[in-house]
N, C-alpha and C. Protein backbone atom coordinates (compact mmCIF):
# COMPACT_ATOMS: atom_id res chain seq x y z
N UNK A 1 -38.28 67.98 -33.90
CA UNK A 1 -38.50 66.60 -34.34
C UNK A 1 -39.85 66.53 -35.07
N UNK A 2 -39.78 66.02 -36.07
CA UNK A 2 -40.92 65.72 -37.27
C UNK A 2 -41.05 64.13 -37.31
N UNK A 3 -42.47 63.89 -37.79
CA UNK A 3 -42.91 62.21 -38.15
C UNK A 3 -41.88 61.99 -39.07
N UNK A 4 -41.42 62.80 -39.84
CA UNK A 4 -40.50 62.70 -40.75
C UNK A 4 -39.44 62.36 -40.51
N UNK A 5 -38.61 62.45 -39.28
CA UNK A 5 -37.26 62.16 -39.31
C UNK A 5 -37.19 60.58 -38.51
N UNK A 6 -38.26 59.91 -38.58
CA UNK A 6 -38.01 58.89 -38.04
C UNK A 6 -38.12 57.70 -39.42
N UNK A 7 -37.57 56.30 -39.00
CA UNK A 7 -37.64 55.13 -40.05
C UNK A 7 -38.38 54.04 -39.17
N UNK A 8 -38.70 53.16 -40.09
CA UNK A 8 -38.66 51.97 -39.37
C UNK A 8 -39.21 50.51 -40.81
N UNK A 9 -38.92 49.70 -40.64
CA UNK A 9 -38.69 48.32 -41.27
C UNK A 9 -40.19 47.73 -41.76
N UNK A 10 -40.70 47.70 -42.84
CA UNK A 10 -41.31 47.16 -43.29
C UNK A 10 -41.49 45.52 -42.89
N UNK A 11 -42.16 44.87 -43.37
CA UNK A 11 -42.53 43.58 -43.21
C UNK A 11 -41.41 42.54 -44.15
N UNK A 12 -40.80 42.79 -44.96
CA UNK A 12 -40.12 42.59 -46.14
C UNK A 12 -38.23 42.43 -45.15
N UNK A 13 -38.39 43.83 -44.04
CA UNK A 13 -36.88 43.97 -43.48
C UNK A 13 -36.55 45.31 -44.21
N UNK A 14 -37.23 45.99 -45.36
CA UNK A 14 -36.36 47.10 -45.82
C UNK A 14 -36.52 47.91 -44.71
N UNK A 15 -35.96 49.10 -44.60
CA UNK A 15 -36.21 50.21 -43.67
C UNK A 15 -36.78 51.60 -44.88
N UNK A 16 -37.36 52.01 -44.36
CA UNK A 16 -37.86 53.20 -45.30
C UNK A 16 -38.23 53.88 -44.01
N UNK A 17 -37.89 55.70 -44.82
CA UNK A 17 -38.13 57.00 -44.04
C UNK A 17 -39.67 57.45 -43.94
N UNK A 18 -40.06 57.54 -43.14
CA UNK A 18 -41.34 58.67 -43.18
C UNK A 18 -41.16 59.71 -43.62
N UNK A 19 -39.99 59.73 -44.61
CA UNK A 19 -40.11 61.19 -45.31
C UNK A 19 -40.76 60.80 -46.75
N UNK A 20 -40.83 59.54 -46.89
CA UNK A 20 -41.49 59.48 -48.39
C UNK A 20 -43.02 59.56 -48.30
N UNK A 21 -43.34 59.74 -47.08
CA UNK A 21 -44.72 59.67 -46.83
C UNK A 21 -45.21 61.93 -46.87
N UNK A 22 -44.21 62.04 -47.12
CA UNK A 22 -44.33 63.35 -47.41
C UNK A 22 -45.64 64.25 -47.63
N UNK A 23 -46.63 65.16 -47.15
CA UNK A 23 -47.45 65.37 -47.83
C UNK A 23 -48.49 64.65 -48.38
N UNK A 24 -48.72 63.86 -47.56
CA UNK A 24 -49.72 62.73 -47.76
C UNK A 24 -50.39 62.70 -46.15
N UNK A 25 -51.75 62.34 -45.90
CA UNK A 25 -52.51 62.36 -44.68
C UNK A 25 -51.90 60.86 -44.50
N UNK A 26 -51.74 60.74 -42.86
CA UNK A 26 -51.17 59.57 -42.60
C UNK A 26 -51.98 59.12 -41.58
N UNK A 27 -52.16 57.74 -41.14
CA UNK A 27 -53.21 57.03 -40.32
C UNK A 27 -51.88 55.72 -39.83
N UNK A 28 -51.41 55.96 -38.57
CA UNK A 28 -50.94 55.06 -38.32
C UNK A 28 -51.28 54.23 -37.16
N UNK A 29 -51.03 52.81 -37.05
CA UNK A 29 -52.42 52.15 -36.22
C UNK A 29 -51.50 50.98 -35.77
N UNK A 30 -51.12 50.58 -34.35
CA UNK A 30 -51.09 49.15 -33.79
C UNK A 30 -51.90 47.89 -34.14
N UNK A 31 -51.31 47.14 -34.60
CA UNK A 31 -52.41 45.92 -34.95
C UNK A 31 -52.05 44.64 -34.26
N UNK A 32 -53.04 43.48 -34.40
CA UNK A 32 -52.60 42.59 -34.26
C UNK A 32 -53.25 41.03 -34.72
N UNK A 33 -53.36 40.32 -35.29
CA UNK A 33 -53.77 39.41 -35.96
C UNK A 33 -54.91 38.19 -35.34
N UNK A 34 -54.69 38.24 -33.86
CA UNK A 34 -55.84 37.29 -33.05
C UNK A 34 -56.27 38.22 -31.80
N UNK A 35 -56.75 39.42 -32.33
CA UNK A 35 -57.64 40.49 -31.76
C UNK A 35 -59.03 40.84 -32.47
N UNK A 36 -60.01 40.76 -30.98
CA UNK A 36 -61.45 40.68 -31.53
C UNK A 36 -61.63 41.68 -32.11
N UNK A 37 -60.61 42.92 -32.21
CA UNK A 37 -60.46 44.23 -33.28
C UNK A 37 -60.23 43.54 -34.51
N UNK A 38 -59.48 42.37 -34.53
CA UNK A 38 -58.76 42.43 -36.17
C UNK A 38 -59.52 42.71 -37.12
N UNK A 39 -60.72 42.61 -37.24
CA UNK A 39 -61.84 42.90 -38.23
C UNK A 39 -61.35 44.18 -38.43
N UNK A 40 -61.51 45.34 -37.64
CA UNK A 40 -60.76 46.32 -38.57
C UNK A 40 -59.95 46.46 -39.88
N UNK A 41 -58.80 45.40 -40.02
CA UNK A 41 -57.88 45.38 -41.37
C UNK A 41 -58.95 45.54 -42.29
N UNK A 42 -60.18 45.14 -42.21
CA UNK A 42 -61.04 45.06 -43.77
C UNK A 42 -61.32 46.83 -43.50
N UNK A 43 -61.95 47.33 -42.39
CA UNK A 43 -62.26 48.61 -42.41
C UNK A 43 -61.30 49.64 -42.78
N UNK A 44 -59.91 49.72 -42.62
CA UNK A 44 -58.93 50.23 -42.88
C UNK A 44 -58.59 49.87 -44.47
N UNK A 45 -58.44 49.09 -44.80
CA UNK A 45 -57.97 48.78 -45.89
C UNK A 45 -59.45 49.20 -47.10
N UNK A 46 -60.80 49.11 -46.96
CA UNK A 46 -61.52 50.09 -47.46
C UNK A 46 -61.54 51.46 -47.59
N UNK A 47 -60.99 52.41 -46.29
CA UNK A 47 -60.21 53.35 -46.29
C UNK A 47 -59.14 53.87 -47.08
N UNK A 48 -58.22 52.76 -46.94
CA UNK A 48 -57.32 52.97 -47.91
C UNK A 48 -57.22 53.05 -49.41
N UNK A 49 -58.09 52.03 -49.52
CA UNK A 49 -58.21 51.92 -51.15
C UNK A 49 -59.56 53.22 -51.96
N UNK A 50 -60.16 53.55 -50.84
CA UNK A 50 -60.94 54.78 -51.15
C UNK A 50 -60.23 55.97 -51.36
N UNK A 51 -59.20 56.25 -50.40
CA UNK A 51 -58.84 57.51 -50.37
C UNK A 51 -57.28 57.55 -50.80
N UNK A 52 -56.54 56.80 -51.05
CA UNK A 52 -54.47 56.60 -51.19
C UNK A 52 -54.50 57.60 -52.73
N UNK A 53 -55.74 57.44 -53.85
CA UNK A 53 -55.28 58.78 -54.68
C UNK A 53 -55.23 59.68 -54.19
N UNK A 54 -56.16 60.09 -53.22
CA UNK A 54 -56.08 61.48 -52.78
C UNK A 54 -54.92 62.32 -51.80
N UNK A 55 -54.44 60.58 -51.54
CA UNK A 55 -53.26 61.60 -50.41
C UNK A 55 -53.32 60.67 -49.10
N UNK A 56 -53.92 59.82 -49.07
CA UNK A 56 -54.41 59.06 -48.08
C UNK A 56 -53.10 57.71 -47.92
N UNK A 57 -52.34 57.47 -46.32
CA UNK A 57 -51.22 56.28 -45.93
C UNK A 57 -51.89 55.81 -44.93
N UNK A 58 -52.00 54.34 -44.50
CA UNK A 58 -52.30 53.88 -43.57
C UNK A 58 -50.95 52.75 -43.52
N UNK A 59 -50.41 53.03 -41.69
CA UNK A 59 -49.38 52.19 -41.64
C UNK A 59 -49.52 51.20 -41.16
N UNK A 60 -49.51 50.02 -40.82
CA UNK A 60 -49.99 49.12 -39.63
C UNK A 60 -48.52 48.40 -39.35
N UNK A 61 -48.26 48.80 -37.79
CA UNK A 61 -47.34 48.04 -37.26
C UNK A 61 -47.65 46.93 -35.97
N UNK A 62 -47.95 45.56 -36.55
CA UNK A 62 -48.03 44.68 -35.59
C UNK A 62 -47.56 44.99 -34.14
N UNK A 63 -48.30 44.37 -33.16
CA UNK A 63 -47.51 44.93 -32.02
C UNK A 63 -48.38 43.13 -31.32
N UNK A 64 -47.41 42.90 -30.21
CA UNK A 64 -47.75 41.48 -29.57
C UNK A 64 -48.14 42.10 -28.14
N UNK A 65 -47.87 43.59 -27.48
CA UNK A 65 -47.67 43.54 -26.09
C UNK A 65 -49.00 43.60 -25.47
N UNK A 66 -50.41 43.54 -26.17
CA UNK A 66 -51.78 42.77 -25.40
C UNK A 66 -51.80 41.51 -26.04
N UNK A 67 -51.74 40.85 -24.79
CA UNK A 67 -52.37 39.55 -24.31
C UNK A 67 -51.80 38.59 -25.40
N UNK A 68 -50.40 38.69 -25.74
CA UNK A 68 -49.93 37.88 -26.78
C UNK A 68 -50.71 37.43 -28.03
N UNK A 69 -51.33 38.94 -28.76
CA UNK A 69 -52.25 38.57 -30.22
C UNK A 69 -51.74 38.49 -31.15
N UNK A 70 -50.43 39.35 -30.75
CA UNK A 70 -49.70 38.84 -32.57
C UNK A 70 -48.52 38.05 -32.28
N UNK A 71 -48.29 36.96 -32.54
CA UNK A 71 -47.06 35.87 -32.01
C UNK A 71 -46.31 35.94 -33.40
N UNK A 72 -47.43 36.10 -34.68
CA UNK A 72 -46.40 35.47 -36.00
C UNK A 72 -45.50 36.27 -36.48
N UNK A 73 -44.53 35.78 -37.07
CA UNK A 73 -43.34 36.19 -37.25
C UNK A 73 -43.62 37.01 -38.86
N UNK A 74 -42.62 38.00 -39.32
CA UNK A 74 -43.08 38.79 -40.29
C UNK A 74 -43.94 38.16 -41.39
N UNK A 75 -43.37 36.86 -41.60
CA UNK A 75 -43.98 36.18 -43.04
C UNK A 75 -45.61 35.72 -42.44
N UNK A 76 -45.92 35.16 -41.53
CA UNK A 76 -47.14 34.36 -40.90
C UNK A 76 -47.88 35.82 -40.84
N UNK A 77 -47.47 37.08 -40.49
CA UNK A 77 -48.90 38.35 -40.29
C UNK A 77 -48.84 38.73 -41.89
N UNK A 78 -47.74 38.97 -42.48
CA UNK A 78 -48.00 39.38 -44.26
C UNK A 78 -48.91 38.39 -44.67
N UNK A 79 -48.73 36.92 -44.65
CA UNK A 79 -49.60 35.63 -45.27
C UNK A 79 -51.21 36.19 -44.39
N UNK A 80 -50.87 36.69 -43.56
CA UNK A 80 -52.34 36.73 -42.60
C UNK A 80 -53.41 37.89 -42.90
N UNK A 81 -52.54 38.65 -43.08
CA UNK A 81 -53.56 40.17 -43.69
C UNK A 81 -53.78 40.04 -44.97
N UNK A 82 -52.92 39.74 -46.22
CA UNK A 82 -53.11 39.46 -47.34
C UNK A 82 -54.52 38.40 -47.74
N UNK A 83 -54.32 37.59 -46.71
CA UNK A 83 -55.21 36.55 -47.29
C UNK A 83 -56.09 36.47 -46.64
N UNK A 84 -55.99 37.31 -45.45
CA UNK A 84 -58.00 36.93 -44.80
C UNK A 84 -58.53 38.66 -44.76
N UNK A 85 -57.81 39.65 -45.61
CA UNK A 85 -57.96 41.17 -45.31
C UNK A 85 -58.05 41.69 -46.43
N UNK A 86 -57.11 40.97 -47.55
CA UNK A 86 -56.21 41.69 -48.70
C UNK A 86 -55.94 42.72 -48.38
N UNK A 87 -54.96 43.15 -47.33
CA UNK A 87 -54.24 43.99 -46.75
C UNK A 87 -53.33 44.80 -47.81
N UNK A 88 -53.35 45.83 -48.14
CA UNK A 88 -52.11 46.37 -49.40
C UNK A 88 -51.16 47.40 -49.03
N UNK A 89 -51.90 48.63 -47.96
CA UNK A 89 -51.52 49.41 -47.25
C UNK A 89 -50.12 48.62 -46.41
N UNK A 90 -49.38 49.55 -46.24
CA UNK A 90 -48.00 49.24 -45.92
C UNK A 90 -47.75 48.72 -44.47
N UNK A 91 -47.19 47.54 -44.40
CA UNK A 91 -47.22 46.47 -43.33
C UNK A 91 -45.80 46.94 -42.33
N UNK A 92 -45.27 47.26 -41.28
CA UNK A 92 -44.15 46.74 -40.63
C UNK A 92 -43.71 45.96 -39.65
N UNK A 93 -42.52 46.09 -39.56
CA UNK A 93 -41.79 44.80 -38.76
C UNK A 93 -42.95 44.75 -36.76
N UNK A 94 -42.97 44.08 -36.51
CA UNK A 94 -43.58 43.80 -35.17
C UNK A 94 -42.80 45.15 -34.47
N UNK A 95 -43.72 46.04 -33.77
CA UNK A 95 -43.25 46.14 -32.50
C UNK A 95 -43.87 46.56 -31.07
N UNK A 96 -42.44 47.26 -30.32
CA UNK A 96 -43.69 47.64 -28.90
C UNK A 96 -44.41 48.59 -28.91
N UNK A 97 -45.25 49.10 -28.52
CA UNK A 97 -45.81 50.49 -28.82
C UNK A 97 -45.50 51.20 -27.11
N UNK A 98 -45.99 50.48 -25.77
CA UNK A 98 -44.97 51.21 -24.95
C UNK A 98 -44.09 50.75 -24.45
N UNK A 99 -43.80 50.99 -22.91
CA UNK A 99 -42.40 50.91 -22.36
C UNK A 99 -41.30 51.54 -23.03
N UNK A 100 -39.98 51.07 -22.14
CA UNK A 100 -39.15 51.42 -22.83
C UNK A 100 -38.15 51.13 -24.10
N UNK A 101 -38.84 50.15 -24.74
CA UNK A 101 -38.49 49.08 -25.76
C UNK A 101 -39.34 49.80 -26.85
N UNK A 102 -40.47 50.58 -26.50
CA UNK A 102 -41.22 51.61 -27.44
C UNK A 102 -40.55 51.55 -28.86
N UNK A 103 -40.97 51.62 -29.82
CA UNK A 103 -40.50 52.54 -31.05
C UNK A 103 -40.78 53.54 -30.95
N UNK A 104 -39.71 54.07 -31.31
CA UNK A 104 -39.11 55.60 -31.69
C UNK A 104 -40.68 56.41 -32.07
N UNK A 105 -41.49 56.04 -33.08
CA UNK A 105 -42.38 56.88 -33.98
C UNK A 105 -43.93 56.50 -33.00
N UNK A 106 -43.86 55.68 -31.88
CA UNK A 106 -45.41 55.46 -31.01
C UNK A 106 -44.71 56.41 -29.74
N UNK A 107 -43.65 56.66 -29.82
CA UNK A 107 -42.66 57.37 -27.99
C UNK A 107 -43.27 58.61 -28.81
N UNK A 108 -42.69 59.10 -30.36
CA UNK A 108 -43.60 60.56 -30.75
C UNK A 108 -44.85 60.73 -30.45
N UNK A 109 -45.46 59.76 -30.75
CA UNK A 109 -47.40 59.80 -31.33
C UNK A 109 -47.43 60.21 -30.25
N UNK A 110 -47.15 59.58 -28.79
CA UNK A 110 -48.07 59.90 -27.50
C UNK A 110 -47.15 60.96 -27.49
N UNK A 111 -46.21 61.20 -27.22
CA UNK A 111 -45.81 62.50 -26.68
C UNK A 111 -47.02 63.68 -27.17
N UNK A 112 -47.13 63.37 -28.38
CA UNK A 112 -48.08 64.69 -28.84
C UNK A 112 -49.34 64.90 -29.05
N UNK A 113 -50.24 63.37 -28.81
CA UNK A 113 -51.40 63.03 -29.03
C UNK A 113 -51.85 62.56 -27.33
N UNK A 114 -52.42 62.91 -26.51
CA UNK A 114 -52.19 62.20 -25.36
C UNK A 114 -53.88 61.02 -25.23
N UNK A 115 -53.77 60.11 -24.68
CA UNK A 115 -54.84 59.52 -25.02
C UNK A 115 -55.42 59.95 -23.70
N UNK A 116 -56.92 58.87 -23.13
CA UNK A 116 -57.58 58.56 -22.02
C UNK A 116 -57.27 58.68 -20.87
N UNK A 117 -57.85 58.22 -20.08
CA UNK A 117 -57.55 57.81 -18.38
C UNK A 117 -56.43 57.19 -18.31
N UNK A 118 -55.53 56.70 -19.00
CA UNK A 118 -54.51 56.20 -19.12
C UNK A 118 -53.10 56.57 -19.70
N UNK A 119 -53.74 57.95 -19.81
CA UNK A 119 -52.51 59.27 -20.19
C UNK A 119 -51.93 58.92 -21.89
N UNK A 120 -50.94 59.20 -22.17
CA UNK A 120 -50.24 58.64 -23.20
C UNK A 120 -50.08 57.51 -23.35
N UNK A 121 -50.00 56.03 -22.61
CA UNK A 121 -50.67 55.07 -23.01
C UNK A 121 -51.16 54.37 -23.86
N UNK A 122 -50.67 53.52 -24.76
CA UNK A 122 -51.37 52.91 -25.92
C UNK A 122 -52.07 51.76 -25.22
N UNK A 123 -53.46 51.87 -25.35
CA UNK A 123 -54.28 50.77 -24.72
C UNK A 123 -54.27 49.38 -25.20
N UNK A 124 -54.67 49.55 -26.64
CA UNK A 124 -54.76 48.30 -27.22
C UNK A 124 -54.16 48.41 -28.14
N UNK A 125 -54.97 46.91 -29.18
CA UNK A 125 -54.46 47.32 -30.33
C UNK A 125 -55.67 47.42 -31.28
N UNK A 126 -54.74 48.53 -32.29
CA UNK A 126 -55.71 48.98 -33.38
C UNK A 126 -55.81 50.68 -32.68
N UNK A 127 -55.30 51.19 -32.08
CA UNK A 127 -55.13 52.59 -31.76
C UNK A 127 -54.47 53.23 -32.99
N UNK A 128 -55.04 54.21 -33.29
CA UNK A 128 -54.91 54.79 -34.31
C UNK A 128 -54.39 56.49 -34.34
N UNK A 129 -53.62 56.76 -35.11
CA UNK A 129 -53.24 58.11 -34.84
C UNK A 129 -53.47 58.81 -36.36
N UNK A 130 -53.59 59.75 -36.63
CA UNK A 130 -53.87 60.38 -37.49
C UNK A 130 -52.87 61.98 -37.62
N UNK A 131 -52.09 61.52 -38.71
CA UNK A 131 -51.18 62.88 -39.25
C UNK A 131 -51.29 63.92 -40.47
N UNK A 132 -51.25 64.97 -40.60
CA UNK A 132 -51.88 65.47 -41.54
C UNK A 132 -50.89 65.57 -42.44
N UNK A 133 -50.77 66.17 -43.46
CA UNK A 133 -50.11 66.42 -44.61
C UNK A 133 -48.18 67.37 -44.50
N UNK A 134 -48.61 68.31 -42.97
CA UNK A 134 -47.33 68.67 -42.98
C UNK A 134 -46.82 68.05 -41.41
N UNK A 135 -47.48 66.84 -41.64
CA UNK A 135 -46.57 65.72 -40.34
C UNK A 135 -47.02 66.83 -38.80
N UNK A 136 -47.79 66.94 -39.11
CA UNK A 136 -48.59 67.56 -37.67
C UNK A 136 -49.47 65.92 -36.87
N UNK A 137 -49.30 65.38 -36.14
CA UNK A 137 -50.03 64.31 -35.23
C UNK A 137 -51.16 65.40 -34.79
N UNK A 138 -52.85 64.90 -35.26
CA UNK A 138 -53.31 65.79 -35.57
C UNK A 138 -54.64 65.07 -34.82
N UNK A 139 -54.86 63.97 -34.54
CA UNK A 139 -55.95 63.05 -33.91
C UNK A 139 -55.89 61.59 -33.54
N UNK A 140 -55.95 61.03 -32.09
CA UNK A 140 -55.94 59.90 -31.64
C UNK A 140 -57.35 59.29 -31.89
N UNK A 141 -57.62 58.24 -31.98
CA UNK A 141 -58.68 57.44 -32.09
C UNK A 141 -58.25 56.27 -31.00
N UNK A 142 -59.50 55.49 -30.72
CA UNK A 142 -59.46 54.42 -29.30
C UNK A 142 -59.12 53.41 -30.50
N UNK A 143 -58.95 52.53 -29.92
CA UNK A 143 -59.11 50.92 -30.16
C UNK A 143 -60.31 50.63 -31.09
N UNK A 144 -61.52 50.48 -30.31
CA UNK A 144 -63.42 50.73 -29.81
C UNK A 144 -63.36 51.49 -31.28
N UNK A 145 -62.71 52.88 -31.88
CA UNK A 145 -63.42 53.41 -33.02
C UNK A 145 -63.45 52.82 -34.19
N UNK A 146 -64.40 52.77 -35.06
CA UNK A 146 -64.16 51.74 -36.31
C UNK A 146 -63.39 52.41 -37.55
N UNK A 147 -62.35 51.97 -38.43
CA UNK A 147 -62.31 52.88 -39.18
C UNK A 147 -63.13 53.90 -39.99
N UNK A 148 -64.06 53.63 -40.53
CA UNK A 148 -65.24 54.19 -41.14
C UNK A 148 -65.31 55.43 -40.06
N UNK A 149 -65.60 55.47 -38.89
CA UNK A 149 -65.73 56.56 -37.99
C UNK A 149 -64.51 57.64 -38.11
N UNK A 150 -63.58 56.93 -38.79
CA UNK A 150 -62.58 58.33 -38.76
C UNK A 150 -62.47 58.71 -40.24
N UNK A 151 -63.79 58.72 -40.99
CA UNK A 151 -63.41 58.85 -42.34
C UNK A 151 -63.88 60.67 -42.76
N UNK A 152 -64.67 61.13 -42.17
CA UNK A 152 -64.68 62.57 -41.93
C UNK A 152 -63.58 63.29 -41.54
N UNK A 153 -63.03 62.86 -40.53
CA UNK A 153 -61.48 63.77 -40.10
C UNK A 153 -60.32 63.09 -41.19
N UNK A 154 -60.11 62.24 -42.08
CA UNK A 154 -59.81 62.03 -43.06
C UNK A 154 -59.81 62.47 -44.10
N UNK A 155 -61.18 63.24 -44.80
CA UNK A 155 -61.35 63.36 -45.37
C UNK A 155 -61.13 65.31 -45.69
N UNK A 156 -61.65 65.53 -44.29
CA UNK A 156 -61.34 66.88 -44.28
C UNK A 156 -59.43 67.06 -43.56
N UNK A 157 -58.80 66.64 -44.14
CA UNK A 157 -57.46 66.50 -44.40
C UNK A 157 -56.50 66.42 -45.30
N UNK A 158 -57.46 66.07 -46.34
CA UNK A 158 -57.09 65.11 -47.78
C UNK A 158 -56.98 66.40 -48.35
């Protein structure tokens, strides 16, 4: 099993493969829109727009399961990152990151990335995983790290 053989739904409803993400360093990250993290989207999305010639994806998939931060429905978080983030990096549909309601592609991340005191575990949101070019899950980041802090292991990836 590869990052590659999994899909999942954009913000829009399309579904697209992580295979088009092919060969490209990938940064995929839980978010959520009324989290004292959300400031991140600006740090990420500087990221992104620094590095996407080089090879550089950042995914952000809303997730609601701390403390009910993301409630809005696909159109209310697109209107929300766009306009208080200018969010451009590729948005998807809400989901869980654990239990058993998990998506498919956060049940991978931990399997192969294991986090904290809290094992595989996605703590919060804004956890970040980092994939390299031949879909190797290659570095977890906390919640707590800022994007900017993961721009060295980024970079020596690219």
């Amino acid at each position: 099993m590869s990052f590659y053989d999994f899909d999942a739904n954009l913000l829009t409803g399309e579904k697209i493969s992580m295979k088009i993400f092919e060969n490209k360093t990938v940064v995929v990250v839980n978010t959520a829109s009324k989290c004292g993290l959300t400031p991140q989207y600006e740090g990420l999305e500087k990221l992104y727009k620094k590095y996407k010639d080089d090879g550089l994806v950042i995914l952000g998939f809303p997730c609601n399961q701390f403390a009910n931060q993301e409630k809005g429905n696909s159109e209310e978080i697109q209107e929300f990152c766009q306009v208080n983030y200018g969010v451009s990096f590729p948005m998807f549909e809400k989901v869980e990151v654990n239990g058993k309601n998990a998506h498919p592609i956060f049940k991978y991340l931990k399997s192969k990335l294991k986090g904290g005191i809290l094992g595989s575990r996605v703590k919060w949101n804004f956890t970040k995983f980092v994939i390299d070019k031949e879909a190797n899950p290659v570095k977890r980041f906390s919640p707590k790290t800022k994007p900017e802090e993961m721009e060295e292991t980024i970079k020596n990836l690219l």
